[in-house]
C-alpha atoms as a PDB file:
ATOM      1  CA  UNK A   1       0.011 -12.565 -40.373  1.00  0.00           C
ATOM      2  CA  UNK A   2       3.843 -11.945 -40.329  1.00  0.00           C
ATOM      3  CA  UNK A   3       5.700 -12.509 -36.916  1.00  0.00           C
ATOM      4  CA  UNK A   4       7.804 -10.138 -36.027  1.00  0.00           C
ATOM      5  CA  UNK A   5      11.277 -10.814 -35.925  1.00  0.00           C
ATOM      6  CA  UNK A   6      13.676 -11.356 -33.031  1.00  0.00           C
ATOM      7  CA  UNK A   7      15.319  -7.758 -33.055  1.00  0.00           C
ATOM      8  CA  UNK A   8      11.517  -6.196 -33.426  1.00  0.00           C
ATOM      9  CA  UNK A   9      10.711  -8.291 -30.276  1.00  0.00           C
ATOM     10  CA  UNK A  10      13.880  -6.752 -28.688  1.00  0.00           C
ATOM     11  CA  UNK A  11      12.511  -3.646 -29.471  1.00  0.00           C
ATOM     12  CA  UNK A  12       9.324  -3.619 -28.032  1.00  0.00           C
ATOM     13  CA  UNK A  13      10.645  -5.363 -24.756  1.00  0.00           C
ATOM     14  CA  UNK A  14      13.322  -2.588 -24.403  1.00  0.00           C
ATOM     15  CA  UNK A  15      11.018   0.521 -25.141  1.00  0.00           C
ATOM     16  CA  UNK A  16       8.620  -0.607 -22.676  1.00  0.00           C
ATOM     17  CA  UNK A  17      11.490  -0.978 -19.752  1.00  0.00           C
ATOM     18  CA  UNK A  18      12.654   2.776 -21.106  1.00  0.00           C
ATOM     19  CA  UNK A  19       9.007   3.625 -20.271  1.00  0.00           C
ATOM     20  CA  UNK A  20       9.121   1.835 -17.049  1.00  0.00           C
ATOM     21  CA  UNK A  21      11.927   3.483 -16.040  1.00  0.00           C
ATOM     22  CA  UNK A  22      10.188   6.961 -15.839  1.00  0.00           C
ATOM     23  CA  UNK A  23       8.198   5.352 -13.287  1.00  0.00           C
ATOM     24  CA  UNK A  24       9.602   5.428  -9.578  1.00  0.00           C
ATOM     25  CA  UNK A  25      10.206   1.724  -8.455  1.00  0.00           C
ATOM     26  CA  UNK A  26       8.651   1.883  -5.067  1.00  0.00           C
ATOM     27  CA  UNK A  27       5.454   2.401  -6.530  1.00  0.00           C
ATOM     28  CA  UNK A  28       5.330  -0.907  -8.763  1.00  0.00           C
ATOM     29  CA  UNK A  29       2.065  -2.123  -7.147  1.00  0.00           C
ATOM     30  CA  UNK A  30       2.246  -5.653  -8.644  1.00  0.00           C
ATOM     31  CA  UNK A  31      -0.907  -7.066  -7.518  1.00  0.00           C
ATOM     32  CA  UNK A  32      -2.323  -5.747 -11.316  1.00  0.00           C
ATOM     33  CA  UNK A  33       0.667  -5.796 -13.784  1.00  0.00           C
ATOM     34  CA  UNK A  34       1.701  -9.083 -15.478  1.00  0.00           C
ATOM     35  CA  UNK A  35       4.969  -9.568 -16.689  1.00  0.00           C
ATOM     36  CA  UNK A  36       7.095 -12.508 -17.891  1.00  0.00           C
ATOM     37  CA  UNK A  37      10.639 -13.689 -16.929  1.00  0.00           C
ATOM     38  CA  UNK A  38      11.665 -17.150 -17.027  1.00  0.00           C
ATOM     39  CA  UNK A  39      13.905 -19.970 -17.130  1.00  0.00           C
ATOM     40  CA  UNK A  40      14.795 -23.429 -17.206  1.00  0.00           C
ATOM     41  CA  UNK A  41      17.877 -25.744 -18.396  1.00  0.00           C
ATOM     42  CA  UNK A  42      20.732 -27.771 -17.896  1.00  0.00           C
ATOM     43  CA  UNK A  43      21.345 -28.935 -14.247  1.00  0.00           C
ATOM     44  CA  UNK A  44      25.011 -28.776 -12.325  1.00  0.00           C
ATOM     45  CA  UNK A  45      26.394 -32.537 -13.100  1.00  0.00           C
ATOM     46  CA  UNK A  46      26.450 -32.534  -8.765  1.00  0.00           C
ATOM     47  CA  UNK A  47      23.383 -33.748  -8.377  1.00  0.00           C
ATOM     48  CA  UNK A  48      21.138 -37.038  -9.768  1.00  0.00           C
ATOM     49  CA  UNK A  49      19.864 -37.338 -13.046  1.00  0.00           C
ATOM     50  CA  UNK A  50      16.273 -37.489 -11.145  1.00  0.00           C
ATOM     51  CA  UNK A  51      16.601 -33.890 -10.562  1.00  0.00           C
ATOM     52  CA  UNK A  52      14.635 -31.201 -12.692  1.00  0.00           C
ATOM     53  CA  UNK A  53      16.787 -29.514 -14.977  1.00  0.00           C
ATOM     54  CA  UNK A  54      16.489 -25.662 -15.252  1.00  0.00           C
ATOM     55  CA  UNK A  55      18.361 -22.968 -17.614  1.00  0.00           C
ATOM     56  CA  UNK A  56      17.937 -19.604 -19.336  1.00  0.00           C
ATOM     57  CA  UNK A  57      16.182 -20.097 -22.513  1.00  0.00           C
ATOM     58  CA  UNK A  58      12.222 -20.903 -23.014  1.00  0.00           C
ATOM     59  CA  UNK A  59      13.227 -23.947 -24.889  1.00  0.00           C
ATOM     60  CA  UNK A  60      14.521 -25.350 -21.477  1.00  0.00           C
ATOM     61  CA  UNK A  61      11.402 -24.487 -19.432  1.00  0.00           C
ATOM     62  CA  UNK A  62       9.877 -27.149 -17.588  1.00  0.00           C
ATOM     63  CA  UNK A  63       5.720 -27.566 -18.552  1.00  0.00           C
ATOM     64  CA  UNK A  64       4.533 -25.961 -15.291  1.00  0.00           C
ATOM     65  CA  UNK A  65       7.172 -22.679 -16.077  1.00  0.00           C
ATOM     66  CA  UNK A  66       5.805 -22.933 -20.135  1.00  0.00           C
ATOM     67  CA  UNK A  67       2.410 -22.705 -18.718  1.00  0.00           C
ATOM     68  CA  UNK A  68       2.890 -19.607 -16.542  1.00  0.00           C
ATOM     69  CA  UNK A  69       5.055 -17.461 -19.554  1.00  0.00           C
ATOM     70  CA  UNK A  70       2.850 -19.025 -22.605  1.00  0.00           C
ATOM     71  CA  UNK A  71      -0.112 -17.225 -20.227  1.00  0.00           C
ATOM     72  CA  UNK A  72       1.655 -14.042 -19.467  1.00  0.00           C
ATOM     73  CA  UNK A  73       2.069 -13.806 -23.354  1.00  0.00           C
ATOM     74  CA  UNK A  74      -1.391 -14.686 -24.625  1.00  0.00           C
ATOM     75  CA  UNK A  75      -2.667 -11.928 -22.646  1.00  0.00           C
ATOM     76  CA  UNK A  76      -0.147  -9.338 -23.168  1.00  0.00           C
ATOM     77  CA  UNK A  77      -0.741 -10.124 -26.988  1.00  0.00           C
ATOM     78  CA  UNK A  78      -4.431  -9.910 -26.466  1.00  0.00           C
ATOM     79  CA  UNK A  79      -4.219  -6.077 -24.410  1.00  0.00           C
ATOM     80  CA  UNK A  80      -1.695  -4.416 -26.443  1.00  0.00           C
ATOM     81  CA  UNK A  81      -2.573  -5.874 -29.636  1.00  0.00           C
ATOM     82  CA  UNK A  82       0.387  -7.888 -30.578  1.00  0.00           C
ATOM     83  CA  UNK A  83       2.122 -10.998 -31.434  1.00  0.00           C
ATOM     84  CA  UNK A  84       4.704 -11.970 -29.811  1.00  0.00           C
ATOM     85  CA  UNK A  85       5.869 -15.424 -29.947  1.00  0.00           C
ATOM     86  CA  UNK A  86       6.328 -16.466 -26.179  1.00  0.00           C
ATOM     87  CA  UNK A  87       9.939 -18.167 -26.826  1.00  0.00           C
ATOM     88  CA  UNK A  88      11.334 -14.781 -28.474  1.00  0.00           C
ATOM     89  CA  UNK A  89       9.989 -11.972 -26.136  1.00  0.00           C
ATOM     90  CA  UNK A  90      11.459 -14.543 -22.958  1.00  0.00           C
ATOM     91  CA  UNK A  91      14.409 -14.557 -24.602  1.00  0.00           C
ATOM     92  CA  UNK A  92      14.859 -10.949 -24.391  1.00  0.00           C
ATOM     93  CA  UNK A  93      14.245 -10.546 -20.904  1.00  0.00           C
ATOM     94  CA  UNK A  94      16.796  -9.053 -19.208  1.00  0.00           C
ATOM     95  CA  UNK A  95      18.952 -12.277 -16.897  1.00  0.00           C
ATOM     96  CA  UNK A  96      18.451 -11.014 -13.657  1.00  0.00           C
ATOM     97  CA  UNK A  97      14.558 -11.669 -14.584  1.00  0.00           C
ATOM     98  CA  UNK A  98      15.330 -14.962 -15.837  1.00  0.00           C
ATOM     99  CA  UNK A  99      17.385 -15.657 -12.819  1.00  0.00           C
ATOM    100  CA  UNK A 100      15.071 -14.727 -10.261  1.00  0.00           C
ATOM    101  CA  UNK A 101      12.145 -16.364 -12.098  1.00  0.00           C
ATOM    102  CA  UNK A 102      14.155 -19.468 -12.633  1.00  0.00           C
ATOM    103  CA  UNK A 103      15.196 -19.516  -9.101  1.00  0.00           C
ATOM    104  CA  UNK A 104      12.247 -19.015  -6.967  1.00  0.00           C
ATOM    105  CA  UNK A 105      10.239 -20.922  -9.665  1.00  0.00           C
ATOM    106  CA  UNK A 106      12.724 -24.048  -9.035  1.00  0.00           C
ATOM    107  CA  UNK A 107      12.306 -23.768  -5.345  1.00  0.00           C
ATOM    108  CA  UNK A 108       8.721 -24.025  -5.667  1.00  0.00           C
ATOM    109  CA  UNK A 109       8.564 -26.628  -7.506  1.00  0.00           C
ATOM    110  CA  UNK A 110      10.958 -28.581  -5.936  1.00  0.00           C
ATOM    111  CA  UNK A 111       8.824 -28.279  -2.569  1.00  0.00           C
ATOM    112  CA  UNK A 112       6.510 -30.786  -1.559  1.00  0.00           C
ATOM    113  CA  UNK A 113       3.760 -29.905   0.546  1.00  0.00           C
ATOM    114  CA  UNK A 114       2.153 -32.754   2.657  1.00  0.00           C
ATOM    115  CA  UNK A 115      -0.690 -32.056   5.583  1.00  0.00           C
ATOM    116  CA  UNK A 116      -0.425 -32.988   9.078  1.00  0.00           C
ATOM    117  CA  UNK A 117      -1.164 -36.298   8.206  1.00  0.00           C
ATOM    118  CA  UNK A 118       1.716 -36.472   5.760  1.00  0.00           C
ATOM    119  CA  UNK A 119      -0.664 -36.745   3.038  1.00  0.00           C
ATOM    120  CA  UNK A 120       0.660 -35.425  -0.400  1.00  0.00           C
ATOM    121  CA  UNK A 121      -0.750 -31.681  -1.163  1.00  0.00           C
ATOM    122  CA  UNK A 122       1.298 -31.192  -4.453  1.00  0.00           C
ATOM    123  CA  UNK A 123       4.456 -28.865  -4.924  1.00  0.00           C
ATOM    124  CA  UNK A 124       4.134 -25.227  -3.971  1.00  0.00           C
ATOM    125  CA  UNK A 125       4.275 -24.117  -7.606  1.00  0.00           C
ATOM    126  CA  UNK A 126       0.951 -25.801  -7.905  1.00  0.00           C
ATOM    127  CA  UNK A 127      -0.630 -23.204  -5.360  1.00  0.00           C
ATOM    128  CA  UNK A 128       0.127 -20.512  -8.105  1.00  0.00           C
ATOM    129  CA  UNK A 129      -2.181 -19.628 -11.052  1.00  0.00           C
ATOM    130  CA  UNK A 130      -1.168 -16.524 -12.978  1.00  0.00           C
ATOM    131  CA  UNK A 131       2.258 -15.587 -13.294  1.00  0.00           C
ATOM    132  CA  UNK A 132       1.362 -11.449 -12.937  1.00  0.00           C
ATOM    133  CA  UNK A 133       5.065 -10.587 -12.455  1.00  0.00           C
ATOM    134  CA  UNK A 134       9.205 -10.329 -11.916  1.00  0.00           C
ATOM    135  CA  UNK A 135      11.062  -8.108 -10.668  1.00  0.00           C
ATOM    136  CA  UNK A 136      14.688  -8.614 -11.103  1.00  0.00           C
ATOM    137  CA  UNK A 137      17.479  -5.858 -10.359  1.00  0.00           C
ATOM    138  CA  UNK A 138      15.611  -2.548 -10.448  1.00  0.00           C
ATOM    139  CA  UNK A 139      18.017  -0.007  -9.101  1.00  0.00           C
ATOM    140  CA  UNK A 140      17.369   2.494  -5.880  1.00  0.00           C
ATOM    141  CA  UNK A 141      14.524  -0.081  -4.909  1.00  0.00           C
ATOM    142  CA  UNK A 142      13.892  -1.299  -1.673  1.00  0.00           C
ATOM    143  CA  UNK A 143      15.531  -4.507  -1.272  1.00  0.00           C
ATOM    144  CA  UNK A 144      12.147  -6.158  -0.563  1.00  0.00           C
ATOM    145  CA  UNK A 145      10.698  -4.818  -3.891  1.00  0.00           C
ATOM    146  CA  UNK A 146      13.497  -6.761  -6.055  1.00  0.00           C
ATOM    147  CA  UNK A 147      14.093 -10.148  -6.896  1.00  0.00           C
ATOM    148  CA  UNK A 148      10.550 -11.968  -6.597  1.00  0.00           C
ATOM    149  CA  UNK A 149       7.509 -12.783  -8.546  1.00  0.00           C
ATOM    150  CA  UNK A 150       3.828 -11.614  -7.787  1.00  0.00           C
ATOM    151  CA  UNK A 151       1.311 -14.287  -8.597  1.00  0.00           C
ATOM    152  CA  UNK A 152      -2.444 -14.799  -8.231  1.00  0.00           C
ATOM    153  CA  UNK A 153      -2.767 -18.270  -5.917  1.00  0.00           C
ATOM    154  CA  UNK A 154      -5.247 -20.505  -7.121  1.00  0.00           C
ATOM    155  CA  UNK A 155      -8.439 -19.989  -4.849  1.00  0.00           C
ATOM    156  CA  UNK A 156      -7.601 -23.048  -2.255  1.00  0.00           C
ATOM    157  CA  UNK A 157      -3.964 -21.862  -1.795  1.00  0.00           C
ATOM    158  CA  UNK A 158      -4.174 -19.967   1.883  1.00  0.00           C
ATOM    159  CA  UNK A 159      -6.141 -23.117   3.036  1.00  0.00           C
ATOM    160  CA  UNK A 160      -3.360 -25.376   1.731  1.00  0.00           C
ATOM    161  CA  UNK A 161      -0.712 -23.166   2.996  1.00  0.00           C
ATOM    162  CA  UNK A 162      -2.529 -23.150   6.519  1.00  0.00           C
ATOM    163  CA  UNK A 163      -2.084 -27.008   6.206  1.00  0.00           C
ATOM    164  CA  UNK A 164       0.857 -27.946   5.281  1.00  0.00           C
ATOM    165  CA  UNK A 165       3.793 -29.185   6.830  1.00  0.00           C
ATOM    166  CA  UNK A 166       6.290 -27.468   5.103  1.00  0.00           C
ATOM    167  CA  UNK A 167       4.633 -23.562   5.824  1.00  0.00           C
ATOM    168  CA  UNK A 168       4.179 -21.640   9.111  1.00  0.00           C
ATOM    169  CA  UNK A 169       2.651 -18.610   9.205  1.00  0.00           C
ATOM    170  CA  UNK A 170       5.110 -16.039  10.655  1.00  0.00           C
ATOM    171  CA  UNK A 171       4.208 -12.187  12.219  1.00  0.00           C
ATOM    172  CA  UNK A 172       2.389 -10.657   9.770  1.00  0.00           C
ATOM    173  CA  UNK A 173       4.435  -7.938   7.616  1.00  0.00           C
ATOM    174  CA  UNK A 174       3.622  -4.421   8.817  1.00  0.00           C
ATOM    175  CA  UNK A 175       6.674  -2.494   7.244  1.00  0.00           C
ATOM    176  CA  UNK A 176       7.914  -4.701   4.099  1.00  0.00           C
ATOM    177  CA  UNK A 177       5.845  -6.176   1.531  1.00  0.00           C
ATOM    178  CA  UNK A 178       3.131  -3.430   1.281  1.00  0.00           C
ATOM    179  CA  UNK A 179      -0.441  -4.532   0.072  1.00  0.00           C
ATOM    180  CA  UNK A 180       0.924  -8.756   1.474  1.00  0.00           C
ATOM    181  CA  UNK A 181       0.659  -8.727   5.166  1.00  0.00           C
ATOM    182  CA  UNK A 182       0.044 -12.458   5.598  1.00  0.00           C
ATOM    183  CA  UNK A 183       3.679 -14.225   5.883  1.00  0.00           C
ATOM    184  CA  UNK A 184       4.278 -17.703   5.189  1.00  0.00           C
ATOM    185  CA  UNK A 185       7.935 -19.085   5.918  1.00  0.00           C
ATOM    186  CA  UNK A 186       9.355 -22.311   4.335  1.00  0.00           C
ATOM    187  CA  UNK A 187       9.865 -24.529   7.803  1.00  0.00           C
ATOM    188  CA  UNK A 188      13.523 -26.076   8.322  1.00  0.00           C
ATOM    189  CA  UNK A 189      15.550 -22.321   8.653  1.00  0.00           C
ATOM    190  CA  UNK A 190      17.478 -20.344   6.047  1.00  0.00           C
ATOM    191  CA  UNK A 191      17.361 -20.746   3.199  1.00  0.00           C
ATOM    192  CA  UNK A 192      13.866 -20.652   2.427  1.00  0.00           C
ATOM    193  CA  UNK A 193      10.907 -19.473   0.342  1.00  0.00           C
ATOM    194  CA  UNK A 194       8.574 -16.424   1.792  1.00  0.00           C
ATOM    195  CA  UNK A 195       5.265 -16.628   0.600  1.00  0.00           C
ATOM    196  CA  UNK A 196       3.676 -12.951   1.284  1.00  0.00           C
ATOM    197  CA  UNK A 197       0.010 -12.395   0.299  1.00  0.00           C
ATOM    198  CA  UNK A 198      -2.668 -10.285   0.283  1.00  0.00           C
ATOM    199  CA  UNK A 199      -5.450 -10.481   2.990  1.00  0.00           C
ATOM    200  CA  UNK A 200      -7.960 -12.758   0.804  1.00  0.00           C
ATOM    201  CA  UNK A 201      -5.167 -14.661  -0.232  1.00  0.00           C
ATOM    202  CA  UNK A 202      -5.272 -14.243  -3.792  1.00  0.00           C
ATOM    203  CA  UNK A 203      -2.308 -12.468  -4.833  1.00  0.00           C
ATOM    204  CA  UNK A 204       1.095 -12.865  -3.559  1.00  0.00           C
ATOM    205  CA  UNK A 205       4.630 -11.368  -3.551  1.00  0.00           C
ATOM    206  CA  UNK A 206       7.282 -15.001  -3.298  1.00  0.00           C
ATOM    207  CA  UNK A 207      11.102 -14.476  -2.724  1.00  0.00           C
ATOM    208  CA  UNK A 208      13.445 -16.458  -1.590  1.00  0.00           C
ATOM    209  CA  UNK A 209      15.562 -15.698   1.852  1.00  0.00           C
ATOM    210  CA  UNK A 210      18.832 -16.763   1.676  1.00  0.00           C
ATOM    211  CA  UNK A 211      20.065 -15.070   4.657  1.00  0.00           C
ATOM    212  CA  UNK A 212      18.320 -15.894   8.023  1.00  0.00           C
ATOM    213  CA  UNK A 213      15.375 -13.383   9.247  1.00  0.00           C
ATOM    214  CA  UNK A 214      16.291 -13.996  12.677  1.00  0.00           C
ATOM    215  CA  UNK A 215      17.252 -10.862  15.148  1.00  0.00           C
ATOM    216  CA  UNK A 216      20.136  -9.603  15.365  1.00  0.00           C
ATOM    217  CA  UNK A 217      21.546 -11.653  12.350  1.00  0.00           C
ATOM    218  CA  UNK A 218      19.783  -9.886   9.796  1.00  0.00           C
ATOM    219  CA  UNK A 219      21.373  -6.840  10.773  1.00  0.00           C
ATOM    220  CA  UNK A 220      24.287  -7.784   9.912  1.00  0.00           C
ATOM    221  CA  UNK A 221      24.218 -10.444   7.347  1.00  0.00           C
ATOM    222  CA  UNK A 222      22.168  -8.687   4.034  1.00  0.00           C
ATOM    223  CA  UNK A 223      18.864  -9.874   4.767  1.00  0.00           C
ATOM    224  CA  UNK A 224      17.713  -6.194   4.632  1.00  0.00           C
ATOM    225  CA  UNK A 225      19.579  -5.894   1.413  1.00  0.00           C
ATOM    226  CA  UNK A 226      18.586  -7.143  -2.300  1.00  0.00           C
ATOM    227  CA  UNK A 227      21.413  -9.572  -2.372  1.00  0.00           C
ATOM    228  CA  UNK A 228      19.035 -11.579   0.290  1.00  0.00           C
ATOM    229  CA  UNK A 229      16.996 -12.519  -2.569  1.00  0.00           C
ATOM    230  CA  UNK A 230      19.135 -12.619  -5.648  1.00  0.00           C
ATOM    231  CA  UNK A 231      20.265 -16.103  -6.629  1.00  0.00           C
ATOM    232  CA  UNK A 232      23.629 -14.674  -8.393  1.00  0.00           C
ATOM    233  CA  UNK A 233      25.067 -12.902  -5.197  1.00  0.00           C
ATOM    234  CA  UNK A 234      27.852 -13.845  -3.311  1.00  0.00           C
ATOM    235  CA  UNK A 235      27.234 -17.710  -2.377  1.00  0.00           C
ATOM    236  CA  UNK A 236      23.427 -17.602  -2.130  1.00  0.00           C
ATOM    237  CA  UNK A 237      23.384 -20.367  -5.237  1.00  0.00           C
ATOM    238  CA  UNK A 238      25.423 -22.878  -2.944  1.00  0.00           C
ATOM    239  CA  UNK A 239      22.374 -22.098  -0.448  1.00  0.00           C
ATOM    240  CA  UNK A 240      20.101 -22.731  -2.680  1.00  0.00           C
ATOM    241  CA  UNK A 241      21.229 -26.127  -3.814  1.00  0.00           C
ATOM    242  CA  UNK A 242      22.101 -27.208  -0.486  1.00  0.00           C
ATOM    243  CA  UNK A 243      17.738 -26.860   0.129  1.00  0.00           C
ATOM    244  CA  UNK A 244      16.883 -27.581  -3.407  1.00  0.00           C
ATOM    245  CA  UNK A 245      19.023 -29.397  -5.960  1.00  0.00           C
ATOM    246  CA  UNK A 246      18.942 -29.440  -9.643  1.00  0.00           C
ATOM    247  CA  UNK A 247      19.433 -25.845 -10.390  1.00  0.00           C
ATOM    248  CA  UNK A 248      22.149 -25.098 -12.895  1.00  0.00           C
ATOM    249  CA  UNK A 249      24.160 -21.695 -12.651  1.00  0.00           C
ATOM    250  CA  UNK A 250      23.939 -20.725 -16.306  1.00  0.00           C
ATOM    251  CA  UNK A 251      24.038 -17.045 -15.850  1.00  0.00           C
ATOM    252  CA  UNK A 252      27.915 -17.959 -14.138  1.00  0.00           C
ATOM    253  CA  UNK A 253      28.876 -19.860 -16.933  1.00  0.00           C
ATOM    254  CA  UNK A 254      27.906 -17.397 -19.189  1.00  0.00           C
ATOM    255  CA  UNK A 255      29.719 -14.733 -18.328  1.00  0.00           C
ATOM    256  CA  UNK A 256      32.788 -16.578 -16.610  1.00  0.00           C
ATOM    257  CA  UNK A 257      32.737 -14.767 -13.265  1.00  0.00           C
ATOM    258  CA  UNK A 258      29.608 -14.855 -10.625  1.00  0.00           C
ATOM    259  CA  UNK A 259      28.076 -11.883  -9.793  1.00  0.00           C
ATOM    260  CA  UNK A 260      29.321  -9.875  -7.054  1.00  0.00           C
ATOM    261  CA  UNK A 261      26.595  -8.572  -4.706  1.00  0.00           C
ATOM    262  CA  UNK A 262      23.489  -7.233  -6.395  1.00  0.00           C
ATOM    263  CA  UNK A 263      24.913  -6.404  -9.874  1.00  0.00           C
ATOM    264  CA  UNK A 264      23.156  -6.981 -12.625  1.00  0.00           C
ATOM    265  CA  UNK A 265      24.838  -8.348 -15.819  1.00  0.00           C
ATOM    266  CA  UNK A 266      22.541  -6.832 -18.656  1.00  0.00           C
ATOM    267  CA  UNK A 267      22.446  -3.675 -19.688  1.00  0.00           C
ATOM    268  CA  UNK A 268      20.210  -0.779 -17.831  1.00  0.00           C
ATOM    269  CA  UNK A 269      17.591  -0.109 -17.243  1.00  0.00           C
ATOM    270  CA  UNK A 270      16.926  -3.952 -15.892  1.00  0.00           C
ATOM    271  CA  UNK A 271      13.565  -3.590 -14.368  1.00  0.00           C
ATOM    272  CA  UNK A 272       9.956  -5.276 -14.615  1.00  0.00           C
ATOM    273  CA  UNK A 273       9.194  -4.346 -18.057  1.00  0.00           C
ATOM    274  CA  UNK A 274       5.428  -4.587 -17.542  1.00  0.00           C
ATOM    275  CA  UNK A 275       4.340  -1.983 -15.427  1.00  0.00           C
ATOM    276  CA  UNK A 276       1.622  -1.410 -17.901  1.00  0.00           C
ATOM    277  CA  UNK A 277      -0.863  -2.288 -19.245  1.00  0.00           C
ATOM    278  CA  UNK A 278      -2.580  -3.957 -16.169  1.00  0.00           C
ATOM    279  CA  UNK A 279      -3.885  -7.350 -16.997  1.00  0.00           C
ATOM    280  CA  UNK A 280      -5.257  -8.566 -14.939  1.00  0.00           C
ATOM    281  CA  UNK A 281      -8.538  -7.628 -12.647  1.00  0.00           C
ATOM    282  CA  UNK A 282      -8.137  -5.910  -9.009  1.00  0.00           C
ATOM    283  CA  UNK A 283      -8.761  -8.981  -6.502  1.00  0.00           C
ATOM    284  CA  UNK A 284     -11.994  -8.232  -4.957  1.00  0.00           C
END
């Protein structure tokens, strides 16, 4: 069988976000559609060499990050009938994908869990079993609909969750985060990781808050706003290393200049490109 080649994977990637794009974003429902984004490379020389190293190409990815996109793509290949080498079709994802998967991805793993007892529970990555989606910049979208992935947890994942150290559970979520009402909040204060899931506690919708949730201040300070969750904007990456270090800002030195705000460097539409087909089975 002949693989296709890096501008036919290109191809296919971009006419399915075309496609998406005819869809309105508030109705992305991503407890069925899978959808890749990745990341993982070189780390910012301001931390140990002890320290995971994350960047924007699949070559970089870390095993656990591998395992999630070399998933997304067997069964994506298996649905739609194609063959798509995982390393080209995440290399054509559009950056803020890679971004936010590297980002939230990195925090995850990068957080221990231990019970009350201090006892070792694994990293928070390990509570997640399918990768179904990310959503990166996807304009006129609720802020709270961008910038995240939506997993399936591994079966034992609310119990752990309800265990650990490192979790609370917060107010549940009666006006953001449709179809995840139970909240779980990284412990410690902004920044932090928000683990929203569905009531049975299979599927769940993870960002990460790098403005403060507290009232009034997220009134005032974006936490309403996509920029809350997107790594690139204004100095949410300096957050994010001063709770998790070992991420490296390859997007910045890409391009030269950070992003400003919510702007997205690649060119529209930059959405979830897998809207369709779904791949995976409604959680019972």
């Amino acid at each position: 069988m002949i693989l296709p080649t890096r501008a036919a994977v290109v191809l296919v990637i971009t006419t399915t976000m075309l496609l998406c794009d005819a869809t309105t974003p508030g109705q992305q429902n991503t407890n069925q559609e899978l959808r890749d984004a990745p990341a993982a490379r070189q780390r910012t020389g301001k931390h140990s060499d002890s320290q995971p190293e994350f960047g924007g190409t699949y070559d970089r990815l870390r095993p656990e990050q591998r395992r999630l996109v070399d998933d997304w793509f067997a069964r994506y290949n298996k649905r739609m009938q194609k063959n798509i080498p995982p390393e080209d079709g995440y290399n054509a994802v559009p950056i803020s994908i890679r971004t936010t998967f590297e980002a939230v991805t990195h925090a995850l793993q990068t957080t221990p869990l231990t019970d009350k007892q201090q006892r070792r529970l694994g990293n928070a990555l390990a509570l997640v079993e399918v990768l179904e989606t990310t959503h990166g910049k996807i304009p006129h979208a609720r802020g709270d609909l961008q910038f995240r992935i939506y997993v399936v947890l591994k079966p034992n994942a609310l119990a752990t969750l309800n265990s650990s150290r490192e979790f609370a559970r917060g107010r549940d979520n009666a006006v953001f985060h449709h179809s995840y009402p139970l909240n779980y909040r990284q412990t410690g204060g902004a920044v932090s990781i928000q683990i929203s899931t569905s009531q049975d506690g299979r599927r769940a919708d993870i960002d990460v808050d790098y403005r403060t949730s507290g009232f009034p201040a997220a009134l005032f300070n974006g936490h309403l706003t996509a920029q809350n969750s997107d790594v690139r904007a204004g100095n949410n990456y300096d957050g994010h290393l001063q709770r998790w270090a070992g991420l490296s800002n390859w997007w910045h030195n890409l391009f030269g200049l950070p992003v400003v705000h919510d702007t997205g460097f690649a060119p529209d539409p930059e959405q979830d490109i897998a809207r369709f087909p779904r791949l995976t089975e409604r959680s019972r």
